[in-house]
PDB file of N, CA and C in Angstrom:
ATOM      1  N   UNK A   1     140.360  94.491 147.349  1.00  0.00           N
ATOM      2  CA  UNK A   1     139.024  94.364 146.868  1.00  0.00           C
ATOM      3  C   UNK A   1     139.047  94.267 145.356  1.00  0.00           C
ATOM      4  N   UNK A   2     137.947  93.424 144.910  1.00  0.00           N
ATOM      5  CA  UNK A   2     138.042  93.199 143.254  1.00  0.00           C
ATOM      6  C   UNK A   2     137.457  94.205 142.644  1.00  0.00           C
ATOM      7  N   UNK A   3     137.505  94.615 141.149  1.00  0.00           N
ATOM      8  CA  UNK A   3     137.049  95.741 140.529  1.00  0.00           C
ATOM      9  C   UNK A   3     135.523  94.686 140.054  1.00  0.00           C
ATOM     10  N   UNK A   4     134.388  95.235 140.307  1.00  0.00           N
ATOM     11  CA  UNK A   4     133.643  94.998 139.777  1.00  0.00           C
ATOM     12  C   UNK A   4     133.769  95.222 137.914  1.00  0.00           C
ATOM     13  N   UNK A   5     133.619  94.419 137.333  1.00  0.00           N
ATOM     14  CA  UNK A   5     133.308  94.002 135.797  1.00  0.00           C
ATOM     15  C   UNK A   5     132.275  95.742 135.188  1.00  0.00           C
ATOM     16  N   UNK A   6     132.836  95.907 134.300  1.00  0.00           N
ATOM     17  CA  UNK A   6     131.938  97.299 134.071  1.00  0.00           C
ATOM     18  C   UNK A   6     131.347  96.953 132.255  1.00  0.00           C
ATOM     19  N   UNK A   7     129.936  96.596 132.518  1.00  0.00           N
ATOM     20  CA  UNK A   7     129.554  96.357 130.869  1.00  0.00           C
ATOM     21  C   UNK A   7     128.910  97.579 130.955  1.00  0.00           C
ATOM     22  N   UNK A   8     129.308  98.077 129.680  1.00  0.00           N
ATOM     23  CA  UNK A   8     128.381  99.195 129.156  1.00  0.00           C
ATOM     24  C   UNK A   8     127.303  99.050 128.205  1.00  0.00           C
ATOM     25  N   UNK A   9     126.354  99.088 128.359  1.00  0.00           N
ATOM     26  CA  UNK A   9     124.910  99.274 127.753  1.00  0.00           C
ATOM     27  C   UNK A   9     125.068 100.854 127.305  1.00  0.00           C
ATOM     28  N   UNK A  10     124.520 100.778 126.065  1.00  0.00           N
ATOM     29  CA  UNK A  10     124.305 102.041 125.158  1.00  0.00           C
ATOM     30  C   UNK A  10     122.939 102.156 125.275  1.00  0.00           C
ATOM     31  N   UNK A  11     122.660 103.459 125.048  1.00  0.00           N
ATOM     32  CA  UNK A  11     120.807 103.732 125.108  1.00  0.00           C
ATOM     33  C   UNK A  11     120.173 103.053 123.488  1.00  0.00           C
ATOM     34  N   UNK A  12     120.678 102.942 122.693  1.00  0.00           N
ATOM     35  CA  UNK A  12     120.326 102.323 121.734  1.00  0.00           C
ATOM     36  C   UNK A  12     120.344 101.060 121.567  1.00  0.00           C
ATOM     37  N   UNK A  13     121.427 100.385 121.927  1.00  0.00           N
ATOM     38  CA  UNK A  13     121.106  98.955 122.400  1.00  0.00           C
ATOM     39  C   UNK A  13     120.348  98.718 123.317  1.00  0.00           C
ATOM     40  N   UNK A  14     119.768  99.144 124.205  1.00  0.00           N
ATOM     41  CA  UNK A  14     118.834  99.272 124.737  1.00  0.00           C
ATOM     42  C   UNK A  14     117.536  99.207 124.374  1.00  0.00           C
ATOM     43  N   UNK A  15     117.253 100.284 123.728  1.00  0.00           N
ATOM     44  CA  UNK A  15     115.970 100.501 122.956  1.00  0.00           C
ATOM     45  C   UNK A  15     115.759  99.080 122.026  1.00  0.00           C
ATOM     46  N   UNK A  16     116.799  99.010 121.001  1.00  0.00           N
ATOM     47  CA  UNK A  16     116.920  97.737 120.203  1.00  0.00           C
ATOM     48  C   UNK A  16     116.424  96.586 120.774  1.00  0.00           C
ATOM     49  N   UNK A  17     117.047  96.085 122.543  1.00  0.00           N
ATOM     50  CA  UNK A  17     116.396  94.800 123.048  1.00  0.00           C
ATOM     51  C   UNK A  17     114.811  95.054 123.216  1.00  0.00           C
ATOM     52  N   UNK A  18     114.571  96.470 123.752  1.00  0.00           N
ATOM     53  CA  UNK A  18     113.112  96.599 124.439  1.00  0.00           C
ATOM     54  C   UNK A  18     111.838  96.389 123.140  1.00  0.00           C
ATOM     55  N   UNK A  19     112.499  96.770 121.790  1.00  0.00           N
ATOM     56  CA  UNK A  19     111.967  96.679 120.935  1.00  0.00           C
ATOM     57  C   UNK A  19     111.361  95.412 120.382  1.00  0.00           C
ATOM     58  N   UNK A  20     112.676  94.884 120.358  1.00  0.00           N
ATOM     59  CA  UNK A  20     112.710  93.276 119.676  1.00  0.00           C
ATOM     60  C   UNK A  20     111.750  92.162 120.490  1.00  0.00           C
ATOM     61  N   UNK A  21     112.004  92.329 122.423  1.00  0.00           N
ATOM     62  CA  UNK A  21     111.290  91.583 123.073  1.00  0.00           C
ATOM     63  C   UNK A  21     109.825  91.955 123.220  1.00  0.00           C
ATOM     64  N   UNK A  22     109.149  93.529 122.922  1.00  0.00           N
ATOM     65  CA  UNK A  22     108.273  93.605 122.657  1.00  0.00           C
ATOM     66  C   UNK A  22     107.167  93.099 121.643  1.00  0.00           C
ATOM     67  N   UNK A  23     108.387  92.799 120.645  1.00  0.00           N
ATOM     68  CA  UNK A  23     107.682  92.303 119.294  1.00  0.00           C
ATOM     69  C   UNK A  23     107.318  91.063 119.201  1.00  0.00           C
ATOM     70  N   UNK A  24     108.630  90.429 119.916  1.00  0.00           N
ATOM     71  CA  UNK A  24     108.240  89.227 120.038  1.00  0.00           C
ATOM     72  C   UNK A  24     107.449  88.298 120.608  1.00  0.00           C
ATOM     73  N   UNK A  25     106.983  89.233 121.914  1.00  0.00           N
ATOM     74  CA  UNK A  25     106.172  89.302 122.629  1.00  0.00           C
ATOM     75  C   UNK A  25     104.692  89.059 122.518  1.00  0.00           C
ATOM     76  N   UNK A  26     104.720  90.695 121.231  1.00  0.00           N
ATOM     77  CA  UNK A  26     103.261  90.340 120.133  1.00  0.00           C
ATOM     78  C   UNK A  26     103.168  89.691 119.397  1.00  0.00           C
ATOM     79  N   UNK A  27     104.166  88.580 119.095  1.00  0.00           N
ATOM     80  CA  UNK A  27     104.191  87.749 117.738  1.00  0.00           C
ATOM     81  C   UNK A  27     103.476  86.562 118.134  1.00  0.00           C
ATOM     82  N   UNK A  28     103.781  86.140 119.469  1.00  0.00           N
ATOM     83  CA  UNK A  28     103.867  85.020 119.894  1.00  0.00           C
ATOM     84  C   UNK A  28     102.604  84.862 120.633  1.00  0.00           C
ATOM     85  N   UNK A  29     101.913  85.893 120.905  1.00  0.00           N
ATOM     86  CA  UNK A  29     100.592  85.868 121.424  1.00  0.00           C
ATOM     87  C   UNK A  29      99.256  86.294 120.576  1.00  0.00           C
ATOM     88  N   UNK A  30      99.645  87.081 119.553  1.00  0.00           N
ATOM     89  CA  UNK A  30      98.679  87.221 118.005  1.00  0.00           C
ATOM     90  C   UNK A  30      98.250  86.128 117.331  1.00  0.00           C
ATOM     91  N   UNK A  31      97.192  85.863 116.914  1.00  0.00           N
ATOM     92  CA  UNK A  31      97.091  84.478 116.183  1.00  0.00           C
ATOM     93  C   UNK A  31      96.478  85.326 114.966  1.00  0.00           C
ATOM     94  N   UNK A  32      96.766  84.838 113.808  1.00  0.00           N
ATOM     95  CA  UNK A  32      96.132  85.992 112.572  1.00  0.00           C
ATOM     96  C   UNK A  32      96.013  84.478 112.093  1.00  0.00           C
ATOM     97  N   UNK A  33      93.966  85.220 111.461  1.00  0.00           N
ATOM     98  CA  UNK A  33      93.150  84.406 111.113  1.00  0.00           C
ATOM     99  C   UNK A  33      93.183  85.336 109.714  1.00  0.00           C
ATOM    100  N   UNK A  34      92.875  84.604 108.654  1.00  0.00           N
ATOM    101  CA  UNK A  34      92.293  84.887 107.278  1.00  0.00           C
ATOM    102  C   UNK A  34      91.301  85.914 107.214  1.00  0.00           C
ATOM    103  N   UNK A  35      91.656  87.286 105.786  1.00  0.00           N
ATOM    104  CA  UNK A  35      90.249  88.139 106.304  1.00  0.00           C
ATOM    105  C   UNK A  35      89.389  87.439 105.268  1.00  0.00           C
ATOM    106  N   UNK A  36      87.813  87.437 105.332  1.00  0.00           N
ATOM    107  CA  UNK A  36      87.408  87.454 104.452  1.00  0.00           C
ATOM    108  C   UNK A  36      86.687  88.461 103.711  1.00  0.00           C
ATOM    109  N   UNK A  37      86.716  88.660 102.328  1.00  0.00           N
ATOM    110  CA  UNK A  37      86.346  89.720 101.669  1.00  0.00           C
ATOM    111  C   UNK A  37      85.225  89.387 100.906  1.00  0.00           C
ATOM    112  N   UNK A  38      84.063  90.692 101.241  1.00  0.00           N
ATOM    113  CA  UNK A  38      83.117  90.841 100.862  1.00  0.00           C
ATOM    114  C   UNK A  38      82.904  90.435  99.073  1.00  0.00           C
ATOM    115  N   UNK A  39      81.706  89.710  98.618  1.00  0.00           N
ATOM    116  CA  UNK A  39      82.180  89.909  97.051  1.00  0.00           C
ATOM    117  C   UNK A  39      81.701  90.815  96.487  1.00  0.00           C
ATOM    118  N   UNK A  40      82.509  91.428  95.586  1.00  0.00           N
ATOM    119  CA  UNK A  40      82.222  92.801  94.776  1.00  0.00           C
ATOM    120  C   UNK A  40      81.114  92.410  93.465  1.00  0.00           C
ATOM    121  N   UNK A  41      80.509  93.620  93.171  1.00  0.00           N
ATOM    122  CA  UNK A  41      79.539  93.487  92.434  1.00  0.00           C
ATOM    123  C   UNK A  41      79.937  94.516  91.064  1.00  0.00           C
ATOM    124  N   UNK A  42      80.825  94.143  89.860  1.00  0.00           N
ATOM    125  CA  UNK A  42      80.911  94.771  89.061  1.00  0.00           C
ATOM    126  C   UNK A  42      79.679  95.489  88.780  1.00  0.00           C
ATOM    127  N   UNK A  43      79.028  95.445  88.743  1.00  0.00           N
ATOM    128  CA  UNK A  43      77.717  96.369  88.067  1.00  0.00           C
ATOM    129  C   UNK A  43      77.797  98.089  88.659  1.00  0.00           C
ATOM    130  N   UNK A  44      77.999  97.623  90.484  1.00  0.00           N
ATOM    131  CA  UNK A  44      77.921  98.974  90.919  1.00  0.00           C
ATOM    132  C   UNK A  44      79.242  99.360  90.759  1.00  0.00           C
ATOM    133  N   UNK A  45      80.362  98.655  90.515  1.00  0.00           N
ATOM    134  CA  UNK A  45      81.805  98.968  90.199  1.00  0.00           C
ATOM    135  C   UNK A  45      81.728  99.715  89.145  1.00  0.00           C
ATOM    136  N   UNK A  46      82.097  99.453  88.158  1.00  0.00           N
ATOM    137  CA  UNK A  46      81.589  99.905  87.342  1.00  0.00           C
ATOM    138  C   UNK A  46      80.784 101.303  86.416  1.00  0.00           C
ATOM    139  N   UNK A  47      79.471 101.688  87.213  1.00  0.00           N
ATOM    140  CA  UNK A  47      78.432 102.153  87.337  1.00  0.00           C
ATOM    141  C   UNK A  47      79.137 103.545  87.021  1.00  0.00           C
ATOM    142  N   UNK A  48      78.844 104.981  86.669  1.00  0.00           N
ATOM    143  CA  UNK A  48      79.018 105.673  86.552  1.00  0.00           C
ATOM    144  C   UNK A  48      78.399 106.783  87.854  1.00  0.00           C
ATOM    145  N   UNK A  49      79.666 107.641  88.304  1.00  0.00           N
ATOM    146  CA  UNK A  49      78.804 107.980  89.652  1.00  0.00           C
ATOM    147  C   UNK A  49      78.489 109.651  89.496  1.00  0.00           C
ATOM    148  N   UNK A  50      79.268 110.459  88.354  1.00  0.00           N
ATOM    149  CA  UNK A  50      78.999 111.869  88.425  1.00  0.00           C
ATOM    150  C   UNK A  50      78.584 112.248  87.612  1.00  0.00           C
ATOM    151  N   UNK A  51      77.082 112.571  87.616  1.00  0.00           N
ATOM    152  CA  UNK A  51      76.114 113.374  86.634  1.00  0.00           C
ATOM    153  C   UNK A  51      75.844 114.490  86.558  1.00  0.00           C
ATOM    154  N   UNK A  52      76.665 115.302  85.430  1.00  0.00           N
ATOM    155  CA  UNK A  52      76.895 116.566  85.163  1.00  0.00           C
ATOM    156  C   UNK A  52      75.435 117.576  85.702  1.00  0.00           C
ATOM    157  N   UNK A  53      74.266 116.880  85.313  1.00  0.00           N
ATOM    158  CA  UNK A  53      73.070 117.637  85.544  1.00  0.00           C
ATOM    159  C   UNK A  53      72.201 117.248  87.080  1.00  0.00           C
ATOM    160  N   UNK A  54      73.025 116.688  87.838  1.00  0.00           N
ATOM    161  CA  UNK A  54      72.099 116.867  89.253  1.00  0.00           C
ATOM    162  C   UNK A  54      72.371 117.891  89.668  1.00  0.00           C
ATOM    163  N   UNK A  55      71.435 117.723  90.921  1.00  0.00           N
ATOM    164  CA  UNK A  55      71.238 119.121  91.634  1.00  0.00           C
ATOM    165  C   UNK A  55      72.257 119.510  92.327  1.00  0.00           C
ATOM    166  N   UNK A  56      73.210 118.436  92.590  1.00  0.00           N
ATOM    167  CA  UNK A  56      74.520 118.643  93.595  1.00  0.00           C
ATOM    168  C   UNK A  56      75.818 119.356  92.752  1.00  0.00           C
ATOM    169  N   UNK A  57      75.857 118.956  92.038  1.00  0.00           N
ATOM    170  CA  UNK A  57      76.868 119.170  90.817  1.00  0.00           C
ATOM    171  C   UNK A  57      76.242 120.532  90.606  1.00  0.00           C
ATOM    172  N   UNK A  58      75.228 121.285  90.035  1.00  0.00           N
ATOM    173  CA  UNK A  58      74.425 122.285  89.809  1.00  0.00           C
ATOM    174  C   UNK A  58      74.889 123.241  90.765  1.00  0.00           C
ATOM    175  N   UNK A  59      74.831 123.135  91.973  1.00  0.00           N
ATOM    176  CA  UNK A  59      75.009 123.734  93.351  1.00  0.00           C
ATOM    177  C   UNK A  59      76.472 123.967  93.478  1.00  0.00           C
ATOM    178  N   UNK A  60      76.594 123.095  93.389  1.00  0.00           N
ATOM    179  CA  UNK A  60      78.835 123.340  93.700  1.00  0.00           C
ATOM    180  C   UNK A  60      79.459 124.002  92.463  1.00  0.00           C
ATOM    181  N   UNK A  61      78.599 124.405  91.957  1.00  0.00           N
ATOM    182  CA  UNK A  61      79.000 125.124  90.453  1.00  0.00           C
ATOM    183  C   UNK A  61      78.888 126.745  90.549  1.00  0.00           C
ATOM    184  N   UNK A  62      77.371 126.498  91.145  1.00  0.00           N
ATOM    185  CA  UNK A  62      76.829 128.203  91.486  1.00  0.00           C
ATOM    186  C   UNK A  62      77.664 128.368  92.277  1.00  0.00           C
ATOM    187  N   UNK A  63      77.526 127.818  93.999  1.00  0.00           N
ATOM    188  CA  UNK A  63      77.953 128.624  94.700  1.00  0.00           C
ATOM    189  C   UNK A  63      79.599 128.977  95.130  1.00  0.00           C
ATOM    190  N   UNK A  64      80.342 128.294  93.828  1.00  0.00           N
ATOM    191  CA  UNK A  64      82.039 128.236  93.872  1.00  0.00           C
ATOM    192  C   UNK A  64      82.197 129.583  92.944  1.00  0.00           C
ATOM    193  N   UNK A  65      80.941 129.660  92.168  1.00  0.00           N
ATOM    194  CA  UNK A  65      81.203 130.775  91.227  1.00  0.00           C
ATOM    195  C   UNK A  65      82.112 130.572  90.158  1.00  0.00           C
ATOM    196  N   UNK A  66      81.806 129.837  89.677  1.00  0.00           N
ATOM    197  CA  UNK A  66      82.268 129.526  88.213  1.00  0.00           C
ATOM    198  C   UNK A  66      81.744 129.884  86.983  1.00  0.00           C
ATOM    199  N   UNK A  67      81.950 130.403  85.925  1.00  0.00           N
ATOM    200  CA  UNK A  67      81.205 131.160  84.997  1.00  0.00           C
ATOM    201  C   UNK A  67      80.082 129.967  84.758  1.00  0.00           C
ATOM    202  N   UNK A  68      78.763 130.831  84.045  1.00  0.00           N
ATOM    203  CA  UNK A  68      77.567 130.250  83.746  1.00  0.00           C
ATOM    204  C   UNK A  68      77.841 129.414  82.093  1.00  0.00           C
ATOM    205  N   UNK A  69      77.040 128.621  81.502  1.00  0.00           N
ATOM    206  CA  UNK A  69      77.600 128.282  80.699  1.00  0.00           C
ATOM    207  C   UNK A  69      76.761 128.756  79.408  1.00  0.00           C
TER     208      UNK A  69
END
């Protein structure tokens, strides 16, 4: 009787094919379209957003307990 042929597969070569044919898998069926981006409005870019004297700023001051000024 003949010896059957003995290939050894490693668990990492393994993983490596399952990986690769997965990917390729998603490559080949993804179609990537262009994003388009909103246009920005320097003004509110720009704009200054933390005002020492609102009421919010006022509040997170008291109640963190930070000396009075």
């Amino acid at each position: 009787m003949k010896e059957r042929l003995k290939t050894i597969i490693h668990r990492r070569d393994l993983l490596r094919f399952g990986i690769a044919s997965a990917g390729a898998a998603t490559a080949s069926t993804l179609v990537l379209e262009p994003a388009a981006a909103k246009p920005v409005d320097l003004k509110d870019k720009r704009r200054a957003r933390y005002h020492a004297d609102s009421a919010e700023v006022q509040d997170f001051y008291r109640v963190n307990s930070y000396p009075t000024r």
